[in-house]
N, C-alpha and C. Protein backbone atom coordinates (compact mmCIF):
# COMPACT_ATOMS: atom_id res chain seq x y z
N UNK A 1 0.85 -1.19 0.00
CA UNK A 1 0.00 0.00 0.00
C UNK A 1 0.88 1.25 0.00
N UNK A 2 0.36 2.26 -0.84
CA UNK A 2 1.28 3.65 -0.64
C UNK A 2 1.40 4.17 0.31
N UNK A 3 2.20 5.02 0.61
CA UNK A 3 2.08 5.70 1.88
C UNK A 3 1.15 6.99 1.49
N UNK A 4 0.92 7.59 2.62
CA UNK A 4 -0.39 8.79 2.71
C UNK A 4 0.88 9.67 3.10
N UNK A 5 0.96 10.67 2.56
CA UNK A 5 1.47 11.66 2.65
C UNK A 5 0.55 12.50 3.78
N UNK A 6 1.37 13.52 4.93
CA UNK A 6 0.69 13.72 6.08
C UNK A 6 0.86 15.35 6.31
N UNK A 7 0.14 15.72 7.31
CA UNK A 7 0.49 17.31 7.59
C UNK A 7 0.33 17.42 9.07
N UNK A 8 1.26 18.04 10.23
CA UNK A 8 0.74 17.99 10.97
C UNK A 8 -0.29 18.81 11.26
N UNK A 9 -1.31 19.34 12.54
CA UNK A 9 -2.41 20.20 12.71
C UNK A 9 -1.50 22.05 12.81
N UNK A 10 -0.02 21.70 13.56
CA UNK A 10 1.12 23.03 13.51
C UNK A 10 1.24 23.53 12.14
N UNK A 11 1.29 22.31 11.15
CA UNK A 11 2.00 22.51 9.88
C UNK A 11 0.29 23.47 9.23
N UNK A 12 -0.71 22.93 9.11
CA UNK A 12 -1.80 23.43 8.52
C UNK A 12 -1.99 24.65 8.90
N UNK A 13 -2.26 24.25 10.45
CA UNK A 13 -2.34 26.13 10.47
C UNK A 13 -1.56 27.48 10.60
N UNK A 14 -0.37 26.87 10.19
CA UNK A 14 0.88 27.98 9.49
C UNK A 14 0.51 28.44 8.14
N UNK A 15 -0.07 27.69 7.60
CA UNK A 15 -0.71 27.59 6.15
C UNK A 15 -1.95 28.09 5.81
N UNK A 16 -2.81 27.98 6.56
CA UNK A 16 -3.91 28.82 6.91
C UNK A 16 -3.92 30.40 7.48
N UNK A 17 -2.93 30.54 8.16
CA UNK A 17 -2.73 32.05 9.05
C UNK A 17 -2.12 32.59 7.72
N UNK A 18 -1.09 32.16 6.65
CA UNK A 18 -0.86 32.91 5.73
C UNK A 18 -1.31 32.75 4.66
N UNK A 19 -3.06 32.68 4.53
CA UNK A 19 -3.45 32.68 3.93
C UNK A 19 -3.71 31.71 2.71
N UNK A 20 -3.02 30.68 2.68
CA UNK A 20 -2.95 29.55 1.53
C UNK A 20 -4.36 29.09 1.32
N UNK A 21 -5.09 28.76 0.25
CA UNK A 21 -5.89 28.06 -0.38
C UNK A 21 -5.75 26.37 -0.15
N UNK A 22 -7.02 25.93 0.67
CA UNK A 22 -6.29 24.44 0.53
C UNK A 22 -7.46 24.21 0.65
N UNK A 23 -7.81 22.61 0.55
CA UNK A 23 -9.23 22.21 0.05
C UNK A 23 -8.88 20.99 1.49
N UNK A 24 -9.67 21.45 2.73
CA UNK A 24 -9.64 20.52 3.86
C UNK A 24 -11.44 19.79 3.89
N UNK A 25 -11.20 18.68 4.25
CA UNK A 25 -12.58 18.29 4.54
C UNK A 25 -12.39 17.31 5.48
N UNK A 26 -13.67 17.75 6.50
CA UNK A 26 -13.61 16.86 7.79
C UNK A 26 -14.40 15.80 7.71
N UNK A 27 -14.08 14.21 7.99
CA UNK A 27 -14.52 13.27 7.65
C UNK A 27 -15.78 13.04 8.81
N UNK A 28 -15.10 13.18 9.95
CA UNK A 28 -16.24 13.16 10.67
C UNK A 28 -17.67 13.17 10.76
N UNK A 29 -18.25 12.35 12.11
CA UNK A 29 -19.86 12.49 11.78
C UNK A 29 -20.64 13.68 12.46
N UNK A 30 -21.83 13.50 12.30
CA UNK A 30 -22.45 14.98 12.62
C UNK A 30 -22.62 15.39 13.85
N UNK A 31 -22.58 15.02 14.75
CA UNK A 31 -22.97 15.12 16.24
C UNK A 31 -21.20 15.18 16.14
N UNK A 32 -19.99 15.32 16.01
CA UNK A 32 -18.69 15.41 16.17
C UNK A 32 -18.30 17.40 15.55
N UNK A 33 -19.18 17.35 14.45
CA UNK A 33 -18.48 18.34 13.67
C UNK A 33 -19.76 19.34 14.63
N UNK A 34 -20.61 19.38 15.32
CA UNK A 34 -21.16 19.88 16.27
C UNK A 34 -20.18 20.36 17.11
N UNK A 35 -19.58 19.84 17.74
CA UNK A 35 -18.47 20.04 18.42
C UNK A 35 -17.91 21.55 17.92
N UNK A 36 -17.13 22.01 16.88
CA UNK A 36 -16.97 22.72 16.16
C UNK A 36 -15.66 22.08 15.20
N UNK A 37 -15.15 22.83 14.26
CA UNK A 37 -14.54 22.17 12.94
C UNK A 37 -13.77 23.53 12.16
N UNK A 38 -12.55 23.30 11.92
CA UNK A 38 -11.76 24.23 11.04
C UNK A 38 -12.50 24.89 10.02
N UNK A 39 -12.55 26.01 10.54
CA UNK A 39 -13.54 27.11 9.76
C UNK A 39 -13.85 26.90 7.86
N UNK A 40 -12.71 26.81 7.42
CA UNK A 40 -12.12 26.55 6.19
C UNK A 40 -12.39 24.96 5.64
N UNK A 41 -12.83 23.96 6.56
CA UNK A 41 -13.28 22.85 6.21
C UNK A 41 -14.66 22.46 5.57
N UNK A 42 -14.56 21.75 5.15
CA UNK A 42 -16.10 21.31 4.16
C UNK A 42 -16.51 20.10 4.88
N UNK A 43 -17.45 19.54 5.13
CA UNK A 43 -18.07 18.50 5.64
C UNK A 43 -18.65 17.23 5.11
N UNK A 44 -17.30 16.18 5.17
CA UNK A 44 -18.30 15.35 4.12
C UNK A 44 -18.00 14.20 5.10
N UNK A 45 -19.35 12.96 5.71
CA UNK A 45 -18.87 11.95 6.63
C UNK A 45 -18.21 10.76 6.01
N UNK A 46 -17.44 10.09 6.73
CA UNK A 46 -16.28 9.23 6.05
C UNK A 46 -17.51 8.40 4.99
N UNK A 47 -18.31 7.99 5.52
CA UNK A 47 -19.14 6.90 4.93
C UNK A 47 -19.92 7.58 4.19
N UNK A 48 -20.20 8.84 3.60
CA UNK A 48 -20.92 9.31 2.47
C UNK A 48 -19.86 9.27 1.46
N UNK A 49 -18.21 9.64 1.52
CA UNK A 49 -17.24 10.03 0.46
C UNK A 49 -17.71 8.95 -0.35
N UNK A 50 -17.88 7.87 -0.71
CA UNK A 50 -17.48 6.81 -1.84
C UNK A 50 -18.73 7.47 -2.64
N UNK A 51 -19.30 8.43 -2.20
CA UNK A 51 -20.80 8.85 -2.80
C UNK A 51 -20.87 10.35 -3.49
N UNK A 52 -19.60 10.85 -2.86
CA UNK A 52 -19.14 12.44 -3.34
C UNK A 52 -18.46 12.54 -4.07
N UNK A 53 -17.78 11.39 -4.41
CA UNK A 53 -16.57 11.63 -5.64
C UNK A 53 -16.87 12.46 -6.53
N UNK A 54 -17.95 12.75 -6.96
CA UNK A 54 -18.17 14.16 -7.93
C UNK A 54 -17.82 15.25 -7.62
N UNK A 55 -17.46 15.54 -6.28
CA UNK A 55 -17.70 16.86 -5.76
C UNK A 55 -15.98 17.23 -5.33
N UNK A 56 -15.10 15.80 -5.57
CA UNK A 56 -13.58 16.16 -5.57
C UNK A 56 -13.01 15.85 -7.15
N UNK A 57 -11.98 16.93 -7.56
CA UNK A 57 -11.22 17.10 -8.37
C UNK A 57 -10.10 16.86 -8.85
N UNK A 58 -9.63 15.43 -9.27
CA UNK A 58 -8.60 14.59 -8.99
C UNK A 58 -7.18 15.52 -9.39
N UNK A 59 -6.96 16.71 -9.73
CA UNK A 59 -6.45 17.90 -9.90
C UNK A 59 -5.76 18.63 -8.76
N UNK A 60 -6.86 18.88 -7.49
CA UNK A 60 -6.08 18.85 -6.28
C UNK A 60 -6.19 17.98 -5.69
N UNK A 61 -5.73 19.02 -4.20
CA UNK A 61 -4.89 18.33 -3.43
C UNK A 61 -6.26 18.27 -1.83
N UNK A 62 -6.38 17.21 -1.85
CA UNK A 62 -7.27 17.65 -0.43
C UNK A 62 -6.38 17.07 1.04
N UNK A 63 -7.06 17.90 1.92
CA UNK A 63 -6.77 17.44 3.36
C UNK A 63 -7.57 16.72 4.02
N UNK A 64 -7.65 15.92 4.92
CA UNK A 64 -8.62 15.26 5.66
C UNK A 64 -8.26 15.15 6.75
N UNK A 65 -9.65 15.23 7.51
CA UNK A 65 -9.30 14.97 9.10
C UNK A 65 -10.70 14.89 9.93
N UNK A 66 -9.75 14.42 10.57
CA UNK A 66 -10.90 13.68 11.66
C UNK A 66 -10.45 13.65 13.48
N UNK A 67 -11.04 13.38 14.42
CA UNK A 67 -10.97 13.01 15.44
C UNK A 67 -9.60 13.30 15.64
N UNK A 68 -9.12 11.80 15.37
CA UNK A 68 -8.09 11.39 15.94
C UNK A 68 -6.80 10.82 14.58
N UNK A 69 -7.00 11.02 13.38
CA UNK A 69 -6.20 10.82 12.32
C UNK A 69 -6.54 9.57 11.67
N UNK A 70 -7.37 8.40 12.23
CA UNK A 70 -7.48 7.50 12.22
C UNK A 70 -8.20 7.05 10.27
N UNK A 71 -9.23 7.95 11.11
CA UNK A 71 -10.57 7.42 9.81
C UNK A 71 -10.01 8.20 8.42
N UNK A 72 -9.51 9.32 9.09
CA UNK A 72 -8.88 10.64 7.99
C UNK A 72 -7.79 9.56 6.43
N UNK A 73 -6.86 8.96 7.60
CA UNK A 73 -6.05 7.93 6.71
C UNK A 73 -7.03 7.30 5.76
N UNK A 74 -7.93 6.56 6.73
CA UNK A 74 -8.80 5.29 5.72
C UNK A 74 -9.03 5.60 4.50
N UNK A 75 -9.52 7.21 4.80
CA UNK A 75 -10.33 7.72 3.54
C UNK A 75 -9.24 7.96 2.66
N UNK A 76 -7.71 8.73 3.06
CA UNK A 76 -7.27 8.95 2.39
C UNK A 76 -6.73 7.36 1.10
N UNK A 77 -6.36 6.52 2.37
CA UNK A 77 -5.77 5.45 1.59
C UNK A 77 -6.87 4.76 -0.09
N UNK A 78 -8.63 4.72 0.30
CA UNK A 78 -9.11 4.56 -0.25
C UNK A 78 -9.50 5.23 -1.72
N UNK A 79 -8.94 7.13 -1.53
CA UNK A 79 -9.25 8.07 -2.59
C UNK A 79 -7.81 8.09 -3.16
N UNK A 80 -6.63 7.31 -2.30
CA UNK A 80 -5.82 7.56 -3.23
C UNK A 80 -5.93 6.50 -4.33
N UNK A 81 -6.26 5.29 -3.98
CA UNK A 81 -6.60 4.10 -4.87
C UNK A 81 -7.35 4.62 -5.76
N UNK A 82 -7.90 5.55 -5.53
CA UNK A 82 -9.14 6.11 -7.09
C UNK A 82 -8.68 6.90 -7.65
N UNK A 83 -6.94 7.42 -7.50
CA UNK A 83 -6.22 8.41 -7.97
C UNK A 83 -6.67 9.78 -7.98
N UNK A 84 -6.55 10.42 -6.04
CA UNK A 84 -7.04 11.29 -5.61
C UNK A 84 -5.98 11.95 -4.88
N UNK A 85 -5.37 12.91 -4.96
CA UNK A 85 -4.22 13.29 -4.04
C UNK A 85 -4.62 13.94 -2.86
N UNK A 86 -3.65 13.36 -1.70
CA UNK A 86 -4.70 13.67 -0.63
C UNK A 86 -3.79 13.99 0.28
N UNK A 87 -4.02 14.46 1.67
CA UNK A 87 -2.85 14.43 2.52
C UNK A 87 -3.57 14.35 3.86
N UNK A 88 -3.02 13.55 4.94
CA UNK A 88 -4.15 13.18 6.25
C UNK A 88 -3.34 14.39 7.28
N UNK A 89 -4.65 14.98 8.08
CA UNK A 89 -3.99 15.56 9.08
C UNK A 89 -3.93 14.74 10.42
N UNK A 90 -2.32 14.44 10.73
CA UNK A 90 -2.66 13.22 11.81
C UNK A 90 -2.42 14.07 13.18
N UNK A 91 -3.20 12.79 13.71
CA UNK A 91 -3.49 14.09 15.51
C UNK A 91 -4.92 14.46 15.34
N UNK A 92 -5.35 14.35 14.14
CA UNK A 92 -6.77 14.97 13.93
C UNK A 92 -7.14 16.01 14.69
N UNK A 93 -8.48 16.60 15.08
CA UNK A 93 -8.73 17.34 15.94
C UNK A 93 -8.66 17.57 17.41
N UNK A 94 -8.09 16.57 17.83
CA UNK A 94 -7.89 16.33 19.29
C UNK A 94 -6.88 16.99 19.53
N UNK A 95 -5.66 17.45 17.97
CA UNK A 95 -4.53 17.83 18.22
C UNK A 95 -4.24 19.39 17.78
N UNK A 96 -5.90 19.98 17.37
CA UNK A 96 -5.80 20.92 16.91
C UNK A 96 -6.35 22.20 17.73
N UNK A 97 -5.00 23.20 17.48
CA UNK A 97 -5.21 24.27 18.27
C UNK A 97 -5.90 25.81 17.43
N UNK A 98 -5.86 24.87 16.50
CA UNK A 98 -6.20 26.57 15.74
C UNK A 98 -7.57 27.12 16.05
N UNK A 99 -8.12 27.91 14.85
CA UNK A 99 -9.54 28.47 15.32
C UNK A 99 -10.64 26.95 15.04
N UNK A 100 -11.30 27.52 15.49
CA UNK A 100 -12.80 26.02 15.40
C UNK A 100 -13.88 26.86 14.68
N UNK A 101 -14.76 26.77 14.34
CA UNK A 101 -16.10 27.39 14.23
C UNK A 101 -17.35 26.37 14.39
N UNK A 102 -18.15 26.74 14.81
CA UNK A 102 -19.27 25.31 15.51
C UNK A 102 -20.49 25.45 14.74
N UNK A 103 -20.68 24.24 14.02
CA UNK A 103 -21.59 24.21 12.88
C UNK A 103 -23.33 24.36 13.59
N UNK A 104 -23.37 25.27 12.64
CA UNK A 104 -25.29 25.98 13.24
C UNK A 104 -25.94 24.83 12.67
C-alpha cells in the first residue's frame, strides 16, 4: 500500500494564518463536527465520500481529518486508490489548536 502523505495540525495552520488556499474536509460524523470544525473545512462523513466523488477534483490536493487521524487515513488510503491526491492531518482534531467554528 502507498504511503499517505501527512500534515501535521502546527504545519496546517501555518498555512492557513498565511493565507494559503487548501481544500480541507472533515470526515467526521455529525454530532462530532457539532463540536466545532476548522472554519475553512467542508463537511463530508467518512461513509458518504465513496458517494461524493463528484464533488472532488482529482487535480487537487485535499486534506482530511478527523478526530483522531485515524478514519482521515482510511479515507485517504481509499481516494488515493481512485487516484485522488490527498494528505491526512494526523493528531486529527484532538490535536488541533487553531480556530474552530461550531456548525449551526
Amino acid at each position: 500500500m502507498q504511503e499517505i502523505p501527512i500534515i501535521t495540525p502546527e504545519e496546517l495552520k501555518e498555512k492557513l494564518e498565511k493565507g494559503e488556499k487548501l481544500n480541507l474536509i472533515d470526515v467526521r460524523e455529525e454530532e462530532e463536527v457539532q463540536e466545532g470544525m476548522i472554519p475553512e473545512a467542508k463537511h463530508i462523513p467518512m461513509g458518504e465520500i465513496p458517494n461524493s466523488l463528484d464533488q472532488l477534483d482529482k487535480q487537487k490536493e485535499y486534506i482530511f481529518i478527523c478526530r483522531s487521524g485515524r478514519r482521515s487515513e482510511n479515507v485517504c488510503h481509499y481516494l488515493q486508490e481512485q487516484g485522488y491526491k490527498v494528505r491526512n492531518m494526523i493528531g486529527g482534531m484532538l490535536e488541533w489548536t487553531g480556530k474552530v467554528q461550531r456548525k449551526k
